[in-house]
Protein backbone atom coordinates (compact mmCIF):
# COMPACT_ATOMS: atom_id res chain seq x y z
CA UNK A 1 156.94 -130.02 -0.87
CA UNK A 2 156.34 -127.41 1.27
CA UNK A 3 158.00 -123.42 1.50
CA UNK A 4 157.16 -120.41 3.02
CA UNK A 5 157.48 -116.78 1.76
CA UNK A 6 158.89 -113.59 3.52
CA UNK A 7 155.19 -112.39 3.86
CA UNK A 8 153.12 -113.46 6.33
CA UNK A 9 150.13 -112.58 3.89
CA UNK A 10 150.63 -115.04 1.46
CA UNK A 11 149.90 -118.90 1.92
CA UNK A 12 152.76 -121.87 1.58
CA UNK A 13 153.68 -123.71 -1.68
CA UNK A 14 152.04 -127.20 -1.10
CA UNK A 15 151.78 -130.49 -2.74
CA UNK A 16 149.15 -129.48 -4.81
CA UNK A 17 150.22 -126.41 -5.85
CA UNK A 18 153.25 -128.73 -7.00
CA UNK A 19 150.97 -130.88 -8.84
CA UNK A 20 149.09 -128.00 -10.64
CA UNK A 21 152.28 -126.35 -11.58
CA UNK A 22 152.97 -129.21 -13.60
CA UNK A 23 150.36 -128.65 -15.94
CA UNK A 24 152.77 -125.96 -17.16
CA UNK A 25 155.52 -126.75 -19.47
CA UNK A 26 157.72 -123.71 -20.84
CA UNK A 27 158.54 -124.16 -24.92
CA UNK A 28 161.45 -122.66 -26.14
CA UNK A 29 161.38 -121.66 -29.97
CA UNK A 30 164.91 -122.59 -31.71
CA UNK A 31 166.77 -121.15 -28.37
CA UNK A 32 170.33 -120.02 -29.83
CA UNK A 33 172.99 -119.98 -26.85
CA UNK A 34 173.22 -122.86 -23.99
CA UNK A 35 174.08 -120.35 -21.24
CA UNK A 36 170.19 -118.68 -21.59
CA UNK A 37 169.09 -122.39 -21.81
CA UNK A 38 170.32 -123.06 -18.55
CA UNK A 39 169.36 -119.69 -17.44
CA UNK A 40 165.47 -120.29 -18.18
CA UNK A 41 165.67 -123.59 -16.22
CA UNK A 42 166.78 -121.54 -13.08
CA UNK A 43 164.06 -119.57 -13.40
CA UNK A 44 161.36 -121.68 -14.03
CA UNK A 45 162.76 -123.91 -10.49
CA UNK A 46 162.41 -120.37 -8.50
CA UNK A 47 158.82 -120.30 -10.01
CA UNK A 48 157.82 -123.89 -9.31
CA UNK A 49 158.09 -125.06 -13.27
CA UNK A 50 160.19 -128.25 -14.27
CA UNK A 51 158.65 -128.97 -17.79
CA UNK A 52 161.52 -127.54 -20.56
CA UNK A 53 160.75 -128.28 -24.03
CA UNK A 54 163.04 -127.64 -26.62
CA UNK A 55 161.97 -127.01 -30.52
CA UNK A 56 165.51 -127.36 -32.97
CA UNK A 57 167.98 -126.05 -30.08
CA UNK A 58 171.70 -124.95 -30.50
CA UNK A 59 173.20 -127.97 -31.49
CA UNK A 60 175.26 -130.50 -28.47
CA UNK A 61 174.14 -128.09 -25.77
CA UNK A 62 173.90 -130.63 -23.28
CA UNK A 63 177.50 -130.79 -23.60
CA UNK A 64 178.24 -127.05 -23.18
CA UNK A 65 179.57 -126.15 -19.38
CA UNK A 66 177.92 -123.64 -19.95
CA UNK A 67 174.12 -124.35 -19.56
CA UNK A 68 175.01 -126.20 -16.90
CA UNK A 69 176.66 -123.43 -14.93
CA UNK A 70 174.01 -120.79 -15.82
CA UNK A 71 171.27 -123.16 -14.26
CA UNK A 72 173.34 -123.62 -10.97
CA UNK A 73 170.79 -125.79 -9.35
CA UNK A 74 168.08 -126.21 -11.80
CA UNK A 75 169.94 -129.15 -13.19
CA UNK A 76 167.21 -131.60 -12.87
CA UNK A 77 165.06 -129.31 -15.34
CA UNK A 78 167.67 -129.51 -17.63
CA UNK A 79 168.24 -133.69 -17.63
CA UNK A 80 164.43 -133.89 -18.03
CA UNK A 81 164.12 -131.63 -20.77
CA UNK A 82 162.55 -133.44 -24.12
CA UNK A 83 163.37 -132.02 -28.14
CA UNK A 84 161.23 -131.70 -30.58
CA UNK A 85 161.47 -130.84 -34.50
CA UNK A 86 158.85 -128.44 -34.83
CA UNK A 87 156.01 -126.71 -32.60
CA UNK A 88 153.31 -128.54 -33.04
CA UNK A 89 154.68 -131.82 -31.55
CA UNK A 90 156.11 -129.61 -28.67
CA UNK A 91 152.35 -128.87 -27.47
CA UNK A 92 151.32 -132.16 -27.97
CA UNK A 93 149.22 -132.86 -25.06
CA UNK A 94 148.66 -129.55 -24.25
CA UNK A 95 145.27 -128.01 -24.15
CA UNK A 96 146.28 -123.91 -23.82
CA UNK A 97 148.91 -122.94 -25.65
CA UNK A 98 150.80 -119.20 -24.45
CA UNK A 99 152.87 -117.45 -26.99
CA UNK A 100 154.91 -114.59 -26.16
CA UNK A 101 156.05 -111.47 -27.99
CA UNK A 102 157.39 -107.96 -27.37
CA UNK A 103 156.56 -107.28 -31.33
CA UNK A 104 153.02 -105.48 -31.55
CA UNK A 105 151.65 -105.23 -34.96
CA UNK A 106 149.36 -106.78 -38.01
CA UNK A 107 148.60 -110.51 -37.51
CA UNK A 108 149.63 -110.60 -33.66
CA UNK A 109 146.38 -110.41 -32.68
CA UNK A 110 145.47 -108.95 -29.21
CA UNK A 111 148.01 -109.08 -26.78
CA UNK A 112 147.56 -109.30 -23.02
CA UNK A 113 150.32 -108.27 -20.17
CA UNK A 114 151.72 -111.06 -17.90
CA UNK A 115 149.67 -110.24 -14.96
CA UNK A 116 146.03 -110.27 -17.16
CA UNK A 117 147.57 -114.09 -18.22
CA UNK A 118 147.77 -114.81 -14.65
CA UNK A 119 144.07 -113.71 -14.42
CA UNK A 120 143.00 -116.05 -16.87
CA UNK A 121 145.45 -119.06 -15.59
CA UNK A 122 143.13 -120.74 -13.45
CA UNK A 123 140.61 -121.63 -15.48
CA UNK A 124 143.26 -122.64 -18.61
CA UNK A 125 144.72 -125.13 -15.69
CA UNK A 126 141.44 -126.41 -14.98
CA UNK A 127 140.72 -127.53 -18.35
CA UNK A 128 144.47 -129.53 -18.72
CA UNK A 129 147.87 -128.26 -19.76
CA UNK A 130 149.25 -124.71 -20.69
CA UNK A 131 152.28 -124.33 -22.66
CA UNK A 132 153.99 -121.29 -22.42
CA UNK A 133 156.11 -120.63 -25.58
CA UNK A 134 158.65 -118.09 -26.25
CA UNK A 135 160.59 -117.41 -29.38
CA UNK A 136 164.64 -116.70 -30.55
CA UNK A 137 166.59 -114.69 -28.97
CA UNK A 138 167.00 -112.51 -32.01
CA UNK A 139 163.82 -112.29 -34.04
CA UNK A 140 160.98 -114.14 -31.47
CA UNK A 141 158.11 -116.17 -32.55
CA UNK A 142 157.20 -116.09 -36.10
CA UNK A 143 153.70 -115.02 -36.73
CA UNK A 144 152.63 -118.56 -38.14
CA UNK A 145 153.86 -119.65 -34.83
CA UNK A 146 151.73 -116.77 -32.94
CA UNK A 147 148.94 -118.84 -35.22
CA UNK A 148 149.36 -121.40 -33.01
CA UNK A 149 148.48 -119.76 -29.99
CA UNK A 150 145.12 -118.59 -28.38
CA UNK A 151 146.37 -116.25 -26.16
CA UNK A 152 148.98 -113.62 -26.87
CA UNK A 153 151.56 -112.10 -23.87
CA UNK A 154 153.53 -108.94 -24.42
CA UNK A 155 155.46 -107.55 -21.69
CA UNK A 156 155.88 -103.90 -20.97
CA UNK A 157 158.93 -102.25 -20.15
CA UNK A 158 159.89 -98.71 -19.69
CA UNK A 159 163.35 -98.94 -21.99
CA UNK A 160 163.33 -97.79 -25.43
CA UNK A 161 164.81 -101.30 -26.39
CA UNK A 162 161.48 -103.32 -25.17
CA UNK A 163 163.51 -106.45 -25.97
CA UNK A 164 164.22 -108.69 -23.27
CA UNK A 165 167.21 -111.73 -22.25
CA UNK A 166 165.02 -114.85 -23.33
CA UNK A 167 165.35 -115.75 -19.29
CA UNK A 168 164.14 -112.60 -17.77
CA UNK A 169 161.32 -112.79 -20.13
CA UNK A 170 160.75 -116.32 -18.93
CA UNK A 171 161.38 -114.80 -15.51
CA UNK A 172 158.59 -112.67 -15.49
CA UNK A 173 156.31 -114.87 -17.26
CA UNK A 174 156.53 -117.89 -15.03
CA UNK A 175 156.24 -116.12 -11.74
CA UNK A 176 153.00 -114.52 -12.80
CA UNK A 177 151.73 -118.07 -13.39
CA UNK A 178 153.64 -119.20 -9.92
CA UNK A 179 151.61 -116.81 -8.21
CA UNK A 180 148.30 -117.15 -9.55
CA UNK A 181 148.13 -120.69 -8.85
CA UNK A 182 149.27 -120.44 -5.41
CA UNK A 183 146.97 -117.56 -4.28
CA UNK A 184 143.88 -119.69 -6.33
CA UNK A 185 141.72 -121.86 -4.80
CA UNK A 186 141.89 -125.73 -5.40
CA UNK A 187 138.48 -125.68 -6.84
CA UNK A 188 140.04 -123.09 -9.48
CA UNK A 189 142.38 -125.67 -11.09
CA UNK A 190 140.49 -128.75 -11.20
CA UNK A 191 141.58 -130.45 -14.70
CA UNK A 192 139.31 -131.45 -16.57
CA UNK A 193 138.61 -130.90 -20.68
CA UNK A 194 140.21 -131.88 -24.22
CA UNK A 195 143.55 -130.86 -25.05
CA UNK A 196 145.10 -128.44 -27.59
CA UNK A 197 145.89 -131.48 -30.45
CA UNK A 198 141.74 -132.41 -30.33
CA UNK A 199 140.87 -128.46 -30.44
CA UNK A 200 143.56 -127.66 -33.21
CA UNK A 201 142.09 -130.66 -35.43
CA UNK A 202 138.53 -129.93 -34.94
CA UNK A 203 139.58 -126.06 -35.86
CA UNK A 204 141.38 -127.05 -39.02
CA UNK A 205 138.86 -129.16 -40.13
CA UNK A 206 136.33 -126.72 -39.67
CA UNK A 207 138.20 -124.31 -41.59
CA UNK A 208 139.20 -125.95 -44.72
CA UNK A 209 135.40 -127.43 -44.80
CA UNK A 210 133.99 -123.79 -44.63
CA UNK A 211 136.77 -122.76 -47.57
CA UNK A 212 135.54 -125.61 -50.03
CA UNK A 213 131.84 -123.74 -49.65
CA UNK A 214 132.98 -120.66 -51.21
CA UNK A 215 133.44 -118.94 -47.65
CA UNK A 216 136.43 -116.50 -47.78
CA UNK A 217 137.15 -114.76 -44.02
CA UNK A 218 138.97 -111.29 -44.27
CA UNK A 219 141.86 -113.25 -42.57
CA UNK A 220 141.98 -115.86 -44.58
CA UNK A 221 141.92 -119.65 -43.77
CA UNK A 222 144.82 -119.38 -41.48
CA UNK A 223 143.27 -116.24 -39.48
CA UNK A 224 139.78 -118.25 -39.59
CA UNK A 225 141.34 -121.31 -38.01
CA UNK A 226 143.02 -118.93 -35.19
CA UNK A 227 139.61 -117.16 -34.81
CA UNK A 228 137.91 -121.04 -34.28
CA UNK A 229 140.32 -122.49 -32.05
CA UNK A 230 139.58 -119.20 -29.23
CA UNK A 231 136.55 -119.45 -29.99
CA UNK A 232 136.21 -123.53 -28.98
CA UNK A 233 138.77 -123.03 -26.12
CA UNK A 234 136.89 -120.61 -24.20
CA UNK A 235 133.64 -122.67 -24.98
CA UNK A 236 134.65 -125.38 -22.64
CA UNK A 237 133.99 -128.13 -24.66
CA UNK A 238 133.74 -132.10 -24.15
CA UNK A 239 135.56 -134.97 -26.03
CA UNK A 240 132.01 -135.81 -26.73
CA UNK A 241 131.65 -132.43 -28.45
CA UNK A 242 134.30 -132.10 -30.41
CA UNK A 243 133.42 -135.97 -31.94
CA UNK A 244 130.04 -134.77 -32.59
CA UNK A 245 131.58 -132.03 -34.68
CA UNK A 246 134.03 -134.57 -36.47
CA UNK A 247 131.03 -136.50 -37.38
CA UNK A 248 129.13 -133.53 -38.61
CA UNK A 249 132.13 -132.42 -40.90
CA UNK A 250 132.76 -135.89 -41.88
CA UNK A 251 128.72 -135.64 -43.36
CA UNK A 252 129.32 -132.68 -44.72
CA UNK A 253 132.62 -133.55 -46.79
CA UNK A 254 130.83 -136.53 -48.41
CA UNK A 255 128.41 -134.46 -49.49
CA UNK A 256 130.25 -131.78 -50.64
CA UNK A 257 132.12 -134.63 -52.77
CA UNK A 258 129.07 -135.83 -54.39
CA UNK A 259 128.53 -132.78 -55.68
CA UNK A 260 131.45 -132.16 -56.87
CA UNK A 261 131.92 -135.57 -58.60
CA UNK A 262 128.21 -134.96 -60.27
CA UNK A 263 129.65 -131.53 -61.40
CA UNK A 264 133.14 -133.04 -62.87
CA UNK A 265 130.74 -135.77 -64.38
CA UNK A 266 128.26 -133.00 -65.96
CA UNK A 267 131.48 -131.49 -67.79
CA UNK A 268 132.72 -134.80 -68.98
CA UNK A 269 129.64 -134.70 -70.47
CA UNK A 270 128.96 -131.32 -72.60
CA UNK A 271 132.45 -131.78 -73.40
């Protein structure tokens, strides 16, 4: 693969920007109409991107003309595109996870524009797969689903309706992304690292461990567990890491359970 821009200043698309590109996948959040699923697909091609994922789409959309049409000749994006029941099997594999929102407010954490993401993109690549998720057309990602996420994307716009066509917010998104990995340098996207399933387990189990101490965050578990999983991605951790913290939970839960059975037995007891 190999395509040249209008500038002179910037460098061609190669192979290997090809390959890393592919480390992206775009999720789309319950999408309602077919037309602005075949309307992201045509923008993720112009942007390099051919990984669609699907959570609970519109119903027989592959049959409807019309997302066809609207992704004119993006239609290989479309044929390859996989469905999933719920989120969390949609960034299966993944080891960054992206979620978008042009809602600011309590519990949607900090928020970064499209071009700081881009910033960051490089190093996300380098440690395996980013997913880039965006929500309904009419009410977005829920914030449960922004739990999900380590990284937050809102993008400004000058209108007093700040809420964009699902596409042109993939649009803008994706060719961010585009660019950053074709003006970094190959040593900038080496993969390497665990992947978003290990770090989301490891955070979990972390959280509901520290909750059976008696340890109460001002968040909660849930905001705890969000606070953990940033926390471990930007670490930069090993395989090897995150089993040495499964084993050290997995020590600490059987001990916590020995208490706790001495304790029921002690009030077995006096009763």
């Amino acid at each position: 693969m190999s395509a040249h821009f209008l500038s002179p200043d910037l460098p061609s698309v190669t192979t290997r920007h090809a390959e890393v590109l592919r480390r992206i996948r775009v999720v789309l959040v319950e999408p309602k109409y077919p037309g602005n699923i075949g309307s992201v697909a045509r923008a993720m091609t112009v942007c390099g991107l051919s990984r669609l994922h699907l959570v609970n789409p519109v119903p027989h959309w592959r049959e409807s003309d019309e997302a066809w049409t609207f992704a004119c000749g993006s239609r290989s994006v479309l044929e390859h595109a996989t469905e999933e029941g719920n989120l969390v099997d949609a960034l299966f594999g993944t080891t960054t996870v992206v979620g978008t929102t042009h809602r600011m407010g309590r519990g949607r954490g900090p928020l970064l524009p499209p071009r700081k993401l881009a910033e960051h993109l490089p190093g996300m690549l380098s440690k395996g797969e980013v997913a880039l998720v965006f929500g309904r057309e009419d009410k977005g990602l829920s914030n449960d689903e922004l739990a999900l996420c380590q990284m937050g994307v809102h993008i400004p716009t000058a209108s007093a309706y700040p809420s964009l066509n699902l596409s042109h917010a993939v649009m803008v998104v994706a060719y961010e992304c585009f660019y950053a990995v074709v003006t970094a340098g190959d040593e900038e996207v080496q993969a390497s690292g665990v992947s978003y399933p290990e770090i989301a387990a490891i955070s979990e189990r972390i959280a509901h461990l520290t909750a059976r101490t008696g340890f109460r965050h001002r968040r909660g578990e849930v905001g705890f567990e969000r606070s953990l999983r940033r926390a471990i991605e930007r670490s930069s951790v090993s395989a090897r890491d995150i089993a040495l913290a499964h084993l050290v939970c997995g020590q600490i839960e059987r001990y916590i359970d020995r208490l706790e059975e001495q304790i029921r037995g002690k009030r077995q007891t006096s009763n």
